[in-house]
N, C-alpha and C. Protein backbone atom coordinates (compact mmCIF):
# COMPACT_ATOMS: atom_id res chain seq x y z
N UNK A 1 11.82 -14.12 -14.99
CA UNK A 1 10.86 -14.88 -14.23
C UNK A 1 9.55 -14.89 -14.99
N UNK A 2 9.08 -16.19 -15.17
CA UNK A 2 8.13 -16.39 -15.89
C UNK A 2 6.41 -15.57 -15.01
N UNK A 3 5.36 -15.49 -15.44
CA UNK A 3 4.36 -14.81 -15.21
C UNK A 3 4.08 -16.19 -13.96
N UNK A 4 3.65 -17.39 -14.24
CA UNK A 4 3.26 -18.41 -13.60
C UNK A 4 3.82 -18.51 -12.50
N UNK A 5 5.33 -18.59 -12.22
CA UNK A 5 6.12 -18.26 -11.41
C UNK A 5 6.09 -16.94 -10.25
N UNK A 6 5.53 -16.10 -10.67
CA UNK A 6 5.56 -14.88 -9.47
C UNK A 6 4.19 -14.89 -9.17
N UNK A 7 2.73 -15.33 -9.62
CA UNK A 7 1.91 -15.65 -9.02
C UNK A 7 1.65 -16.12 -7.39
N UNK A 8 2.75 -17.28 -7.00
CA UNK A 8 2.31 -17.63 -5.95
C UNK A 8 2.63 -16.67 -5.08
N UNK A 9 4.05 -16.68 -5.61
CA UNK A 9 4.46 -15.16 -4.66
C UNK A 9 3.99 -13.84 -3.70
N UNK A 10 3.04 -13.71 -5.13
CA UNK A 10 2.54 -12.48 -5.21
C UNK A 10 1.23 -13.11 -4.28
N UNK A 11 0.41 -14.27 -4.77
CA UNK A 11 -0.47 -14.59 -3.74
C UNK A 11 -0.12 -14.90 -1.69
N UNK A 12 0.85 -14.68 -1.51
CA UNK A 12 1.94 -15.23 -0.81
C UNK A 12 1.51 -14.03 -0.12
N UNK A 13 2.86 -13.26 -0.79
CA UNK A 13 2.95 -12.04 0.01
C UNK A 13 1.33 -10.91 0.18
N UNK A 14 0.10 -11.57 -0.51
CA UNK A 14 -1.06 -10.25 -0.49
C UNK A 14 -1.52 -11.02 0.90
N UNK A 15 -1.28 -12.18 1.06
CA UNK A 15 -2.44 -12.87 2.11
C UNK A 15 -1.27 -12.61 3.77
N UNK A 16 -0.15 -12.32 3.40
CA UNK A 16 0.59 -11.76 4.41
C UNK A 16 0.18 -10.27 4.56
N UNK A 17 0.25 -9.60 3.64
CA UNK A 17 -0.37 -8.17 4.09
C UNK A 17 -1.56 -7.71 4.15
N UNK A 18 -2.49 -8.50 3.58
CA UNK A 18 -3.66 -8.65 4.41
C UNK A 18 -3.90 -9.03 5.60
N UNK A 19 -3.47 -9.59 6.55
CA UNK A 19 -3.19 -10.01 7.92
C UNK A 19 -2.40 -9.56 9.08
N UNK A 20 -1.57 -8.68 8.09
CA UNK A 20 -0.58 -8.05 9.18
C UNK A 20 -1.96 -6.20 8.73
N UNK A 21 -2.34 -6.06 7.83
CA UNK A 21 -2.88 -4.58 7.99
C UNK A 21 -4.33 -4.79 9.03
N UNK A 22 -4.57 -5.89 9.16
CA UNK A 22 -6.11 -6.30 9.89
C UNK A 22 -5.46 -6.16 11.28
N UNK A 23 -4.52 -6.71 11.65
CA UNK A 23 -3.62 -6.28 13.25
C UNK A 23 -3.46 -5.22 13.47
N UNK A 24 -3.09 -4.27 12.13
CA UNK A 24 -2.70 -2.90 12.62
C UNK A 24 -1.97 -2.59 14.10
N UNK A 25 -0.50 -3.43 13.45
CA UNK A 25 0.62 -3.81 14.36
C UNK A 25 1.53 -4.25 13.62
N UNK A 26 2.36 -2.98 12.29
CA UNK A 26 3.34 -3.18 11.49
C UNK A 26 4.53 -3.16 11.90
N UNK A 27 5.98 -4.13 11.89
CA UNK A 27 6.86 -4.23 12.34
C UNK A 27 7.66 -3.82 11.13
N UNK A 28 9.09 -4.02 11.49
CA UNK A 28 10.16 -4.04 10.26
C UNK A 28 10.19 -4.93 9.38
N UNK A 29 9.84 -6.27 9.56
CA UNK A 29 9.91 -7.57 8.60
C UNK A 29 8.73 -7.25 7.80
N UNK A 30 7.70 -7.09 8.93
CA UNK A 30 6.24 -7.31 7.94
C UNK A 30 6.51 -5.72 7.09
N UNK A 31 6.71 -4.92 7.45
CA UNK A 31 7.38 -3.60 6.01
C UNK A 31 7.97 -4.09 4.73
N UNK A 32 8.72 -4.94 5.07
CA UNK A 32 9.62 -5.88 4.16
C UNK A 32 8.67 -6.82 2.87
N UNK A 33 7.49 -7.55 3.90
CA UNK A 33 7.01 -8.71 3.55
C UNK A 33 5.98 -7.43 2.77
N UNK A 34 5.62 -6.34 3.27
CA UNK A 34 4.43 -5.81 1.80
C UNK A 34 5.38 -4.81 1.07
N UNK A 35 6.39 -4.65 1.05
CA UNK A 35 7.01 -4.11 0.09
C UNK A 35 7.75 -5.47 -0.86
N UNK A 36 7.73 -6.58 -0.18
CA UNK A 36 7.99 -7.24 -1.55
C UNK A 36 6.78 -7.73 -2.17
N UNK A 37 6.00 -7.88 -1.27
CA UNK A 37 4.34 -8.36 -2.32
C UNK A 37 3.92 -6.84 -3.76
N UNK A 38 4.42 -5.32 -3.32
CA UNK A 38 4.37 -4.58 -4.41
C UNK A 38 5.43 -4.87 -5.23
N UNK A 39 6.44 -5.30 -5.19
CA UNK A 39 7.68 -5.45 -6.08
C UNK A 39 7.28 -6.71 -7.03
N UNK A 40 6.25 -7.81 -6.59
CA UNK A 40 6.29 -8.74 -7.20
C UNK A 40 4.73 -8.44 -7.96
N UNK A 41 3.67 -8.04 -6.77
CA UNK A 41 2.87 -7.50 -8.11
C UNK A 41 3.01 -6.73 -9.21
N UNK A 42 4.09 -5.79 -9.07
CA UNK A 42 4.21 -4.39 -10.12
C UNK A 42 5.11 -5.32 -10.91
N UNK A 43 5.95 -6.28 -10.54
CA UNK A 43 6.40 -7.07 -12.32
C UNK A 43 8.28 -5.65 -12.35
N UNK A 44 8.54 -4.92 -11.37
CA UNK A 44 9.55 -4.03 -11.84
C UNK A 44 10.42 -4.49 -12.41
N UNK A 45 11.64 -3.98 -12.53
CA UNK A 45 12.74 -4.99 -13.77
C UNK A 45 13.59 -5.09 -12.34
N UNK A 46 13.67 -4.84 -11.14
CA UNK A 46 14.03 -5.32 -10.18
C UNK A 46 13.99 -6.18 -9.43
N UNK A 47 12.48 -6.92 -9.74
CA UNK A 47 12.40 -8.17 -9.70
C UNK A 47 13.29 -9.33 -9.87
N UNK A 48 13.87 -9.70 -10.80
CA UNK A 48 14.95 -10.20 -10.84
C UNK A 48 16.03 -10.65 -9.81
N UNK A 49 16.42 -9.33 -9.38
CA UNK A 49 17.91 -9.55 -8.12
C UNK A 49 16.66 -9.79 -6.85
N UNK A 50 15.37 -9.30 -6.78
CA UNK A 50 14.93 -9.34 -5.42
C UNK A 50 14.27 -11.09 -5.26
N UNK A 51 14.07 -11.72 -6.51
CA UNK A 51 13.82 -13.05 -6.92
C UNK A 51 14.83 -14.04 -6.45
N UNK A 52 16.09 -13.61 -6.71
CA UNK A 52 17.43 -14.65 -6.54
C UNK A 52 17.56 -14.30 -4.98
N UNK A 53 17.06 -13.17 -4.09
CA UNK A 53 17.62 -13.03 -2.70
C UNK A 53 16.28 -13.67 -1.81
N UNK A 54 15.60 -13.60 -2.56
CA UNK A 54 14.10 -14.53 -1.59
C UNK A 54 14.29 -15.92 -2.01
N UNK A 55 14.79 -16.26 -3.21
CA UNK A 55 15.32 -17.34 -3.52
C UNK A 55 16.11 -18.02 -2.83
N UNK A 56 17.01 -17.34 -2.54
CA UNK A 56 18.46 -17.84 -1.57
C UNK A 56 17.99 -17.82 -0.13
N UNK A 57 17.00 -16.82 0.77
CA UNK A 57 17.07 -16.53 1.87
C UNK A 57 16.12 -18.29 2.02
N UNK A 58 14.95 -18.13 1.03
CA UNK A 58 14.29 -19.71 1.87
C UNK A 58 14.73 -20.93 1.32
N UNK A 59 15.70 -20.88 0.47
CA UNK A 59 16.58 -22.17 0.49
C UNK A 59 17.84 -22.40 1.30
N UNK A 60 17.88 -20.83 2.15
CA UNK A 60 18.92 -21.18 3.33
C UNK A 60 18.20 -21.71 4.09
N UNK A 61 16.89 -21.32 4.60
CA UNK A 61 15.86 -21.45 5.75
C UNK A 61 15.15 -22.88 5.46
N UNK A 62 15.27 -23.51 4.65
CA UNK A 62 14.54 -25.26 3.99
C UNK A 62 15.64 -26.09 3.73
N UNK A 63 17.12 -25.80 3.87
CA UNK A 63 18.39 -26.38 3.65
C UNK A 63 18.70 -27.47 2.18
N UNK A 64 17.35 -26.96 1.64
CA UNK A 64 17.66 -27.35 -0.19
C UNK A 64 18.53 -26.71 -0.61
């Protein structure tokens, strides 16, 4: 995954966990939603498989 490419992401998921920590009212999804905003800021080599399953989950959810 190119650098340009996980940008939005990563802008994505900070402006989600910025909003869910200002509620201070963390659920199971939103756990999810800032543990993948660290997976995509930190660049891990896990990125990859967690890329193709956020990949797949909102092209199930947009029916592209």
């Amino acid at each position: 995954m190119s650098e340009q490419a996980a940008i939005p992401f990563a802008l994505i998921f900070g402006i989600v966990t910025v909003l869910l920590v200002r509620s201070r009212d963390v659920k199971v999804w939103q756990a999810v939603a800032i543990g993948l905003f660290g997976i995509y800021l930190g660049q891990t080599p896990v990125i990859f498989t967690v890329d193709s399953v956020v990949t797949w989950a909102v092209s199930g959810f947009t029916g592209t």
